[in-house]
Structures are given as C-alpha cells and as structure tokens.
Protein backbone atom coordinates (compact mmCIF):
# COMPACT_ATOMS: atom_id res chain seq x y z
CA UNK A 1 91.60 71.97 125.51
CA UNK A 2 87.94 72.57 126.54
CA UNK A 3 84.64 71.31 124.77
CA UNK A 4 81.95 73.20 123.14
CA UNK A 5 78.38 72.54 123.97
CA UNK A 6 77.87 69.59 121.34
CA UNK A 7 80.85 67.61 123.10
CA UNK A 8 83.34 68.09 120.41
CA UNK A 9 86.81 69.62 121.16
CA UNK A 10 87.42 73.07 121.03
CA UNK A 11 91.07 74.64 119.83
CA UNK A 12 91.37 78.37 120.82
CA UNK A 13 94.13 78.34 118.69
CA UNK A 14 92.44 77.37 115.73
CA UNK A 15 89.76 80.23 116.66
CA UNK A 16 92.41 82.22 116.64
CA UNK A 17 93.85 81.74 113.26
CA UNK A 18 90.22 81.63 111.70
CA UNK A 19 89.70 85.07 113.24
CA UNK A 20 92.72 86.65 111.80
CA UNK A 21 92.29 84.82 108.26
CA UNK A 22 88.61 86.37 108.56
CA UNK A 23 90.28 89.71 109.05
CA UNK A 24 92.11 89.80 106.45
CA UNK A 25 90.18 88.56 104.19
CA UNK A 26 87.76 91.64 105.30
CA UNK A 27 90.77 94.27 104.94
CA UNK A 28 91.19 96.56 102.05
CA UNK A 29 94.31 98.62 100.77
CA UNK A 30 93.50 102.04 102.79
CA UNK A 31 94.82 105.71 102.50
CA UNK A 32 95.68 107.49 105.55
CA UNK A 33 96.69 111.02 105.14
CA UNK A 34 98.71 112.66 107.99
CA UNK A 35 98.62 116.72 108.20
CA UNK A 36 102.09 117.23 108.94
CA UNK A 37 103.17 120.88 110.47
CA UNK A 38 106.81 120.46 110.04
CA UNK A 39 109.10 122.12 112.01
CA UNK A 40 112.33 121.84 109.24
CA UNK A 41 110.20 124.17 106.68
CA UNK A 42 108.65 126.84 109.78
CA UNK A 43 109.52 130.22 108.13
CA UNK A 44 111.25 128.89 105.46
CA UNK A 45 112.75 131.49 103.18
CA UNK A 46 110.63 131.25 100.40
CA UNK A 47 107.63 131.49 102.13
CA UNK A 48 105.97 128.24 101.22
CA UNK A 49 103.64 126.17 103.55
CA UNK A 50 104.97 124.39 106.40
CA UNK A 51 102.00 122.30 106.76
CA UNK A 52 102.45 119.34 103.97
CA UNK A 53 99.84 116.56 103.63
CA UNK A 54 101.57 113.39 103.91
CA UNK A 55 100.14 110.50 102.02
CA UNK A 56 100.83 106.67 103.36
CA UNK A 57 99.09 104.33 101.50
CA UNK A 58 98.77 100.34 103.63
CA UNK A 59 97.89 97.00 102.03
CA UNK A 60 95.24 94.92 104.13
CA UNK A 61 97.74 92.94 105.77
CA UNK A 62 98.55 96.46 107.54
CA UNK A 63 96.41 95.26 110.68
CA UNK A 64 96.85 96.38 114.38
CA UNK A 65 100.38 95.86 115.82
CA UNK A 66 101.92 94.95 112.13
CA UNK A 67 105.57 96.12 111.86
CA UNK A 68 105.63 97.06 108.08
CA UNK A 69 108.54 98.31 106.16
CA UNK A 70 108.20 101.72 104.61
CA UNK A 71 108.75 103.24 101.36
CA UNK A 72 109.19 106.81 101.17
CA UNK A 73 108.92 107.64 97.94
CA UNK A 74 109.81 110.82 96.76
CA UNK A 75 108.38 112.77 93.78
CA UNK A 76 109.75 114.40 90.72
CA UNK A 77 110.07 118.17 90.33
CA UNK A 78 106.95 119.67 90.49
CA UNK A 79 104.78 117.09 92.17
CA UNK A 80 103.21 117.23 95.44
CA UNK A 81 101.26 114.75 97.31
CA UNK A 82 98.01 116.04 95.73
CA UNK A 83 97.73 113.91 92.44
CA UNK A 84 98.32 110.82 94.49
CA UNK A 85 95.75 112.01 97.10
CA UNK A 86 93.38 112.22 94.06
CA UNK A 87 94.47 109.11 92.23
CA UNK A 88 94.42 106.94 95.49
CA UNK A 89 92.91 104.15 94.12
CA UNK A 90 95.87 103.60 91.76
CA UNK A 91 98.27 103.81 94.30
CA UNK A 92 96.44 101.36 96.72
CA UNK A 93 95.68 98.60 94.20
CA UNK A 94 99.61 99.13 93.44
CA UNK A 95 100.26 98.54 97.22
CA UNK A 96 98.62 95.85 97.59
CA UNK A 97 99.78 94.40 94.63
CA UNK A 98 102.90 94.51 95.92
CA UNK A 99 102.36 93.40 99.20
CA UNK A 100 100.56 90.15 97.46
CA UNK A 101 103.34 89.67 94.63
CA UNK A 102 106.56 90.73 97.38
CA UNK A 103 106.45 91.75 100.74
CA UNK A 104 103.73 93.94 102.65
CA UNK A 105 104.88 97.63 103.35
CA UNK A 106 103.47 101.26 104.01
CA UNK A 107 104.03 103.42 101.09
CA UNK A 108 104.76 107.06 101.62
CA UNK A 109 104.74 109.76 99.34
CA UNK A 110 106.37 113.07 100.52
CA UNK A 111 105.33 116.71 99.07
CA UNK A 112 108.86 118.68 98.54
CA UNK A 113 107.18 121.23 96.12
CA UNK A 114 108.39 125.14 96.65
CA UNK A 115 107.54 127.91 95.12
CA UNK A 116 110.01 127.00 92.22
CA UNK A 117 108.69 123.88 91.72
CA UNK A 118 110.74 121.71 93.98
CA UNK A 119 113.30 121.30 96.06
CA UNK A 120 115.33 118.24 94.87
CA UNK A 121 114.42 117.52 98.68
CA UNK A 122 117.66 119.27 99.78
CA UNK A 123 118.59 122.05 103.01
CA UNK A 124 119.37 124.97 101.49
CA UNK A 125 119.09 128.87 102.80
CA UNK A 126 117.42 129.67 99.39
CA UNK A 127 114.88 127.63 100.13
CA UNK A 128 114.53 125.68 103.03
CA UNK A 129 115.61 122.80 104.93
CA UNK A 130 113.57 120.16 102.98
CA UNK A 131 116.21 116.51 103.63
CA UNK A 132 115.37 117.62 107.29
CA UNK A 133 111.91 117.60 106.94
CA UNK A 134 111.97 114.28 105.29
CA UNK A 135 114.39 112.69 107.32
CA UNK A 136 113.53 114.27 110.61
CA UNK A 137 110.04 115.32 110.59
CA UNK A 138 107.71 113.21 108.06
CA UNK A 139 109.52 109.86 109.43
CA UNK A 140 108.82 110.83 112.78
CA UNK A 141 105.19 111.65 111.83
CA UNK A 142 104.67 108.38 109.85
CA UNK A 143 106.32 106.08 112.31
CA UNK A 144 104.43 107.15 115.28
CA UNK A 145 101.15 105.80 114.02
CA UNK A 146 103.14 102.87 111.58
CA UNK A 147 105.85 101.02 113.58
CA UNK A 148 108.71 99.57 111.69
CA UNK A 149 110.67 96.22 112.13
CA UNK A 150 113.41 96.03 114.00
CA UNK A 151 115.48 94.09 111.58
CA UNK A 152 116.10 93.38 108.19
CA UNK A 153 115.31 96.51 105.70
CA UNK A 154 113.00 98.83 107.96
CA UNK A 155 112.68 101.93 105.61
CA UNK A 156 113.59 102.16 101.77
CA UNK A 157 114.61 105.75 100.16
CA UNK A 158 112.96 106.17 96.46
CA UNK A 159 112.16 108.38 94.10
CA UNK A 160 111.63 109.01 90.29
CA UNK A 161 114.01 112.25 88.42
CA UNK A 162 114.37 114.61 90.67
CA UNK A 163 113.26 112.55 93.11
CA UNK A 164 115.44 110.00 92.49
CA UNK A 165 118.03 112.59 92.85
CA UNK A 166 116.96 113.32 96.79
CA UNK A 167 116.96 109.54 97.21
CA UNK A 168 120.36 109.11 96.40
CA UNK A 169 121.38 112.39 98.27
CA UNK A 170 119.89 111.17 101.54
CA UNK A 171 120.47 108.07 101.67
CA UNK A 172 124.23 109.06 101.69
CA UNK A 173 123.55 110.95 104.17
CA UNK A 174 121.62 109.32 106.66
CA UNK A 175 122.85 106.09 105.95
CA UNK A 176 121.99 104.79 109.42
CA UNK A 177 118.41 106.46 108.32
CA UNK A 178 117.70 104.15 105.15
CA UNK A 179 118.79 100.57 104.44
CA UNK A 180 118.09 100.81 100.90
CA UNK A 181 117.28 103.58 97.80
CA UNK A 182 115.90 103.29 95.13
CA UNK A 183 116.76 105.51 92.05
CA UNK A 184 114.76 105.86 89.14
CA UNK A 185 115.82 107.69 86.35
CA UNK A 186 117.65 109.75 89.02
CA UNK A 187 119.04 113.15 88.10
CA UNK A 188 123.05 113.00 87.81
CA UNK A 189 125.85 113.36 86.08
CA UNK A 190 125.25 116.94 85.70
CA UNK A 191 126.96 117.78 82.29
CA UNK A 192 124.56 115.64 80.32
CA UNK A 193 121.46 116.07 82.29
CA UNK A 194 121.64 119.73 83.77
CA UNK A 195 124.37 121.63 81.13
CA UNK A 196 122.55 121.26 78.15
CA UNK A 197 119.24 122.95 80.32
CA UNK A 198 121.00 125.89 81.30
CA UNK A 199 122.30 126.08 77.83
CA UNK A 200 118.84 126.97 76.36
CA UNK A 201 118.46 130.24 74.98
CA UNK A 202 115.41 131.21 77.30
CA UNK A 203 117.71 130.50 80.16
CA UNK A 204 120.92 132.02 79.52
CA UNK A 205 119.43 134.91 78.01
CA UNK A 206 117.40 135.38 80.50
CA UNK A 207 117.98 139.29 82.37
CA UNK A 208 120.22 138.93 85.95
CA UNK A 209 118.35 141.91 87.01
CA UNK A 210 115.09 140.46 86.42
CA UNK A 211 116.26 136.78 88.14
CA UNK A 212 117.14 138.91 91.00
CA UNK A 213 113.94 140.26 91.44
CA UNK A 214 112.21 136.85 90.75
CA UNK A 215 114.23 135.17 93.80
CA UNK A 216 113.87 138.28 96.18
CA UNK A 217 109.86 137.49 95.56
CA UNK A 218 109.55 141.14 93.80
CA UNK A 219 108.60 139.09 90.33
CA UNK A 220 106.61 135.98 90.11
CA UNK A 221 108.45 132.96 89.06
CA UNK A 222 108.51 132.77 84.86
CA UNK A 223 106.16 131.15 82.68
CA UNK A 224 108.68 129.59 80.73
CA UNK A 225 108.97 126.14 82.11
CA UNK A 226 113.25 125.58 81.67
CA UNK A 227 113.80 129.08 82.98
CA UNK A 228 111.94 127.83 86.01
CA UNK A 229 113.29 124.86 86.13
CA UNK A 230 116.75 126.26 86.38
CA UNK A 231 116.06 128.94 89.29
CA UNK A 232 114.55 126.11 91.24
CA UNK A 233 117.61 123.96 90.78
CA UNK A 234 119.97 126.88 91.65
CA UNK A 235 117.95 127.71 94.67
CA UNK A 236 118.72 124.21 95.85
CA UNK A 237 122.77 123.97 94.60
CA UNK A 238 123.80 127.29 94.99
CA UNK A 239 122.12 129.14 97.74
CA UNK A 240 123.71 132.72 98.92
CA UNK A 241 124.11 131.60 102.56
CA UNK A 242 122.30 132.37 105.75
CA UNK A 243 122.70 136.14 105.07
CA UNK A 244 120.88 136.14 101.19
CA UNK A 245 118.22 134.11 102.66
CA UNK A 246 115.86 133.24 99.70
CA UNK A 247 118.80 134.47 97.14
CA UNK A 248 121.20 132.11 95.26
CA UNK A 249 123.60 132.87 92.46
CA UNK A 250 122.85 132.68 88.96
CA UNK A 251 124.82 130.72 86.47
CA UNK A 252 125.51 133.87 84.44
CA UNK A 253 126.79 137.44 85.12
CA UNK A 254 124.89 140.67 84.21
CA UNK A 255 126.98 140.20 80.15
CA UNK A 256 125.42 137.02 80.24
CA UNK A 257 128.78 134.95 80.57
CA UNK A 258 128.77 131.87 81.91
CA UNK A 259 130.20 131.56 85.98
CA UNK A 260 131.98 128.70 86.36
CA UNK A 261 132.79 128.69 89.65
CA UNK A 262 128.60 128.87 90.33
CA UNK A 263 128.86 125.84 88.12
CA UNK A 264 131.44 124.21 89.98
CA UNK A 265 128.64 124.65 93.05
CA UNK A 266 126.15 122.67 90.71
CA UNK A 267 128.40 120.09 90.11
CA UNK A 268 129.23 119.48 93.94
CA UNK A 269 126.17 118.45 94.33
CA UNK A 270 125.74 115.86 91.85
CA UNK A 271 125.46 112.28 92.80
CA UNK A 272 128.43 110.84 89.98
CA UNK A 273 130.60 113.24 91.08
CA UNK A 274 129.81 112.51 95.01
CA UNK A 275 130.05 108.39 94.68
CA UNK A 276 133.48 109.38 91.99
CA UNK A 277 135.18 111.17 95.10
CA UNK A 278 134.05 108.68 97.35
CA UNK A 279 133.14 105.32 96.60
CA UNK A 280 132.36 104.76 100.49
CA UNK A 281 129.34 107.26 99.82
CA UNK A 282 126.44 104.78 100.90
CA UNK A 283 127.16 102.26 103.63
CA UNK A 284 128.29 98.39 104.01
CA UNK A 285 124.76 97.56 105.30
CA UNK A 286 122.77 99.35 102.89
CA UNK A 287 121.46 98.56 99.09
CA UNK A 288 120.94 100.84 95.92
CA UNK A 289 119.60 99.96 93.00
CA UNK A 290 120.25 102.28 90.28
CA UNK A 291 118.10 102.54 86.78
CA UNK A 292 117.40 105.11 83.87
CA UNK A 293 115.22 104.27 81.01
CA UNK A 294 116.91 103.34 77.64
CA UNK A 295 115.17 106.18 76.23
CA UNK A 296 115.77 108.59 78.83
CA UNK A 297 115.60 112.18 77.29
CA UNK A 298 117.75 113.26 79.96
CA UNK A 299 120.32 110.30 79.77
CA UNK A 300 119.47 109.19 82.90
CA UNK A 301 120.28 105.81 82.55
CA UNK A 302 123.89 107.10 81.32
CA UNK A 303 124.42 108.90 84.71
CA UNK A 304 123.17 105.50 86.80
CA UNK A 305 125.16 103.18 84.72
CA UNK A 306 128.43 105.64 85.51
CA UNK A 307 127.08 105.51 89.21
CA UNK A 308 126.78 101.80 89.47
CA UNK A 309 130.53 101.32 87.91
CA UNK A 310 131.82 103.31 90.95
CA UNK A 311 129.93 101.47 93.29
CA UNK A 312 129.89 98.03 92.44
CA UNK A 313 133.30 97.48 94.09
CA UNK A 314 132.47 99.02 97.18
CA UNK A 315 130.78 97.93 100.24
CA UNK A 316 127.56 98.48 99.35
CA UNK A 317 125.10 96.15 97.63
CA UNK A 318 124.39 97.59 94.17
CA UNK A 319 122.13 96.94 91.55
CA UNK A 320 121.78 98.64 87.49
CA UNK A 321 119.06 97.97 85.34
CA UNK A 322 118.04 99.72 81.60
CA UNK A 323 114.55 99.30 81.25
CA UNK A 324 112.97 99.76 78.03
CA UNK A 325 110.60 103.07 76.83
CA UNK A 326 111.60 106.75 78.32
CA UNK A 327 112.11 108.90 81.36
CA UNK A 328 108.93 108.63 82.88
CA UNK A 329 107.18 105.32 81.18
CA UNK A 330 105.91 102.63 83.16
CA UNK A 331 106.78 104.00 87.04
CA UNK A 332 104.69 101.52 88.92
CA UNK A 333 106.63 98.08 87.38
CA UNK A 334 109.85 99.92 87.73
CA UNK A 335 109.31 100.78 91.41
CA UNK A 336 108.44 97.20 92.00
CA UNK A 337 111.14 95.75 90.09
CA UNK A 338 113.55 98.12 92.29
CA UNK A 339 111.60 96.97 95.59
CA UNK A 340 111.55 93.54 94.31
CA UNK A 341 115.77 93.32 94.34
CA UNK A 342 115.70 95.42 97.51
CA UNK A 343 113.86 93.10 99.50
CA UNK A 344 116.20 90.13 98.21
CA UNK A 345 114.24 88.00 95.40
CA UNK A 346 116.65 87.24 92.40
CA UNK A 347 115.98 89.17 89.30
CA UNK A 348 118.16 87.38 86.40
CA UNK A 349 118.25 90.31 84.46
CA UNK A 350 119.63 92.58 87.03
CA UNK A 351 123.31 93.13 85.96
C-alpha cells in the first residue's frame, strides 16, 4: 500500500470501488436500438420487411463487461417495436425499476408484425419463418453487443396475448434456448379463445373467393378488424405448404361450412392441447409462470389455469396466478410479478 503526497495511506482498492460507485451513480436507464437485417424473414412470402428494429432497453447497472440476463419480450398481435421506441421513457424507468426492486437485466422487445397483423411469432410458409428469427437471428444480434451469464437464468421468454402465445410455443421448443417464459394472458385453449372469433358473422360469412385473393396479395387485407384477425391467425396455423407459399386454408368452404379438419390444424397448435399430449413439453431445468386476468375477455386465465394443472406435476417449475382487472390492464406490474417468481423471490400468493 503506497502513500499519497500528504503522508496518509493510499488503498487502490478503495479507489477502485469509489470509481465504480461514482459510475453508477452517473448511469441512466438507456435505449439502444439494433437495425436487425434478419436472415429467417429474407424473401419471406408475404413480402414484409426483413429489416426489424430491435429495441433493448438497459438499467444503469448495464456498465462495460456486465453479464445481464435478458428478457425478450414479445408483443401482442399487432404491435411492433415502434410504440415502445416512442414511449422509451416508460419502458426505461420500468427497467430500471426492476433492476432496483429485483435483479438487473436487458429488456428486449421483438417486432413480429406481418402484413396481417402478426405472426404469433411462428415458421410458417404463409408467412414466414418468424420463431427463427427470434430464436436464431435477434438473439444473436442482441447478445453480440450484451453478453449473458453463464449460469443461473441467462435469457427469459415473455410475452402478453398473442405474445404470450409465441412465448410458450418457443420456449417448448428451444428449451435449451430459454430457462424461463413468461405468459401473460397467453392465447390457448383454442375453443374458448379462438372458436367463438371465427364464429362471428363478419368472419364466417366472409366470401372464400375474396379470402383467396386477399392472401394471394390481389386484395388488401380487410378493414374489419376480426376478419383480419382470423386470416392472420390462419396464415400462422394452417399454412398451404412450401408449394402455396403465402396461401393457407380457410376455416370454411366456398357454402360457407365449417372445415374441421382445417380446425383440427388450429387446434394442433394450441398450447393446452400441446402440454395435454405431453406434459414433458418444457424442460426439467426450465420455469413458466402462467397468468390470465380474472377479467380476461378472452378467458385467458381459463386456458393458463388448464395449462398449469397439466404441468404442475411435471418436471418443470410452474407457477399460476389470476390477477385482478382484464386482458390487457396493468402489463408492467404483471411482467414484474412474473420476472419477480422467475428469478426466485417468494411470492405468497403465487399458487
């Protein structure tokens, strides 16, 4: 230990800890956005834009050489990255808060929006390979610049309605990707969330001819919002193949009766019906916390708590919680609360 000029004793080490305190104290929540040209959506079928702005969102602890854990968060139909570009300021105070409250991590949101809508962040030939470019190509992009740990949870799976849906879709399938997902107000158990939807008269009514010319990009999409919501979901469960490129098969015939073998396709792809025919569907060494609102207009929270029955006995850790209000109330608490039981603190209400 050396002296400093007045004869007193000096402790680099001390320095040392000053500095970084100093630094931090200095640091701000930041936004870095990352212009991703992703390979998994190049001449995608629909022709939508393979370049996606990819929007991480760091607490101050994030300094130089920090191994964060990330969050990629996943939006609901319809959403991009844009209105979290332009409401960055919410979404870094909520970072930080929860770095401060729980644990510091990078926050990613991910832009899965087609020309549908979205993409319930799925591959499929009628749209385009968009679990690959999550998985593959925006976790490659973020983690070049944002390391991860090396143990513990390294990279959570979330996402709120349709979003939620992708979470739960691929973290069962890249279990070895994701230690944890988080599901919120996740869409599943198909006959009470998607049936009654297709149901509506402005969907089943709706002309095969003119769907037809709608997914060959001959019409623009409709203006009625269900209708549209419906074409994008059956461009992502029931795509024609690598020969109908673009084209998927509609729920109803040119009489207008219902197909239920195209239905059958739908239901394959739900998340109850995936976990009911195998509870092994998520892995021994990752966690999933499910959740719907109480007042879910979509009975969310019916689909989770069916979900969480299935999985409780198997080898993964699972979580259910009902929080109060309705589908989409109150998404930065619940995010938290699910990120809160991911990262292991004790929640007494968690059931």
């Amino acid at each position: 230990m050396s002296k400093s000029p007045t004869g007193k004793k000096f402790n680099p080490r001390l320095l040392a800890l000053l500095l970084v305190a100093a630094n931090l104290a200095a640091a701000e929540p930041r936004l870095e956005v990352i212009p991703l040209e992703s390979r998994a959506l190049k001449n995608n079928p629909l022709h939508d834009p393979s370049r996606r702005l990819v929007a991480v969102f760091l607490p101050a602890q994030a300094t130089n050489g920090a191994r964060l854990p990330v969050v990629y968060y996943l939006p609901g139909y319809g959403n991009s990255t844009a209105p979290f570009i332009a409401g960055s300021n919410v979404w870094m105070k909520f970072t930080q808060k929860v770095a401060d409250e729980l644990k510091p991590l990078v926050l990613v949101i991910v832009d899965g929006k087609t020309r549908w809508g979205g993409s319930q962040y799925l591959n499929s030939a009628a749209q385009g390979n968009y679990a690959d470019y999550v998985c593959n190509d925006t976790v490659a992009a973020v983690e070049k610049k944002f390391a991860t740990p090396t143990t513990g949870v390294r990279r959570v799976i979330a996402g709120h309605s349709s979003g939620g849906f992708g979470a739960l879709r691929l973290g069962m399938a890249r279990q070895e990707l994701f230690d944890g997902v988080v599901a919120l107000s996740a869409d599943s158990d198909f006959p009470i969330s998607h049936l009654p939807l297709v149901k509506l008269a402005s969907v089943a009514k709706a002309p095969l001819a003119e769907i037809q010319k709608m997914a060959a990009g001959q019409l623009p999409p409709p203006m009625n919002g269900d209708l549209n919501y419906a074409l994008g979901l059956s461009a992502a469960y029931a795509p024609c193949g690598f020969f109908g490129r673009g084209q998927f098969d509609w729920l109803y015939d040119a009489h207008g009766k219902f197909r239920e073998a195209v239905w059958r396709r739908w239901l394959a792809n739900d998340p109850l019906t995936l976990v009911q025919k195998n509870p092994r569907a998520f892995g021994p060494n990752q966690s999933v916390y499910l959740e719907g609102a109480a007042l879910d207009e979509y009975s969310a929270n019916l689909g989770a708590r069916k979900m969480f029955a299935v999985l409780q006995p198997g080898p993964a850790r699972s979580a259910f919680y009902e929080p109060p209000g309705h589908h989409s109330d109150h998404l930065h608490e619940r995010l938290q609360r699910g990120l809160q039981w991911t990262f292991g603190v004790p929640l007494t209400d968690v059931r």
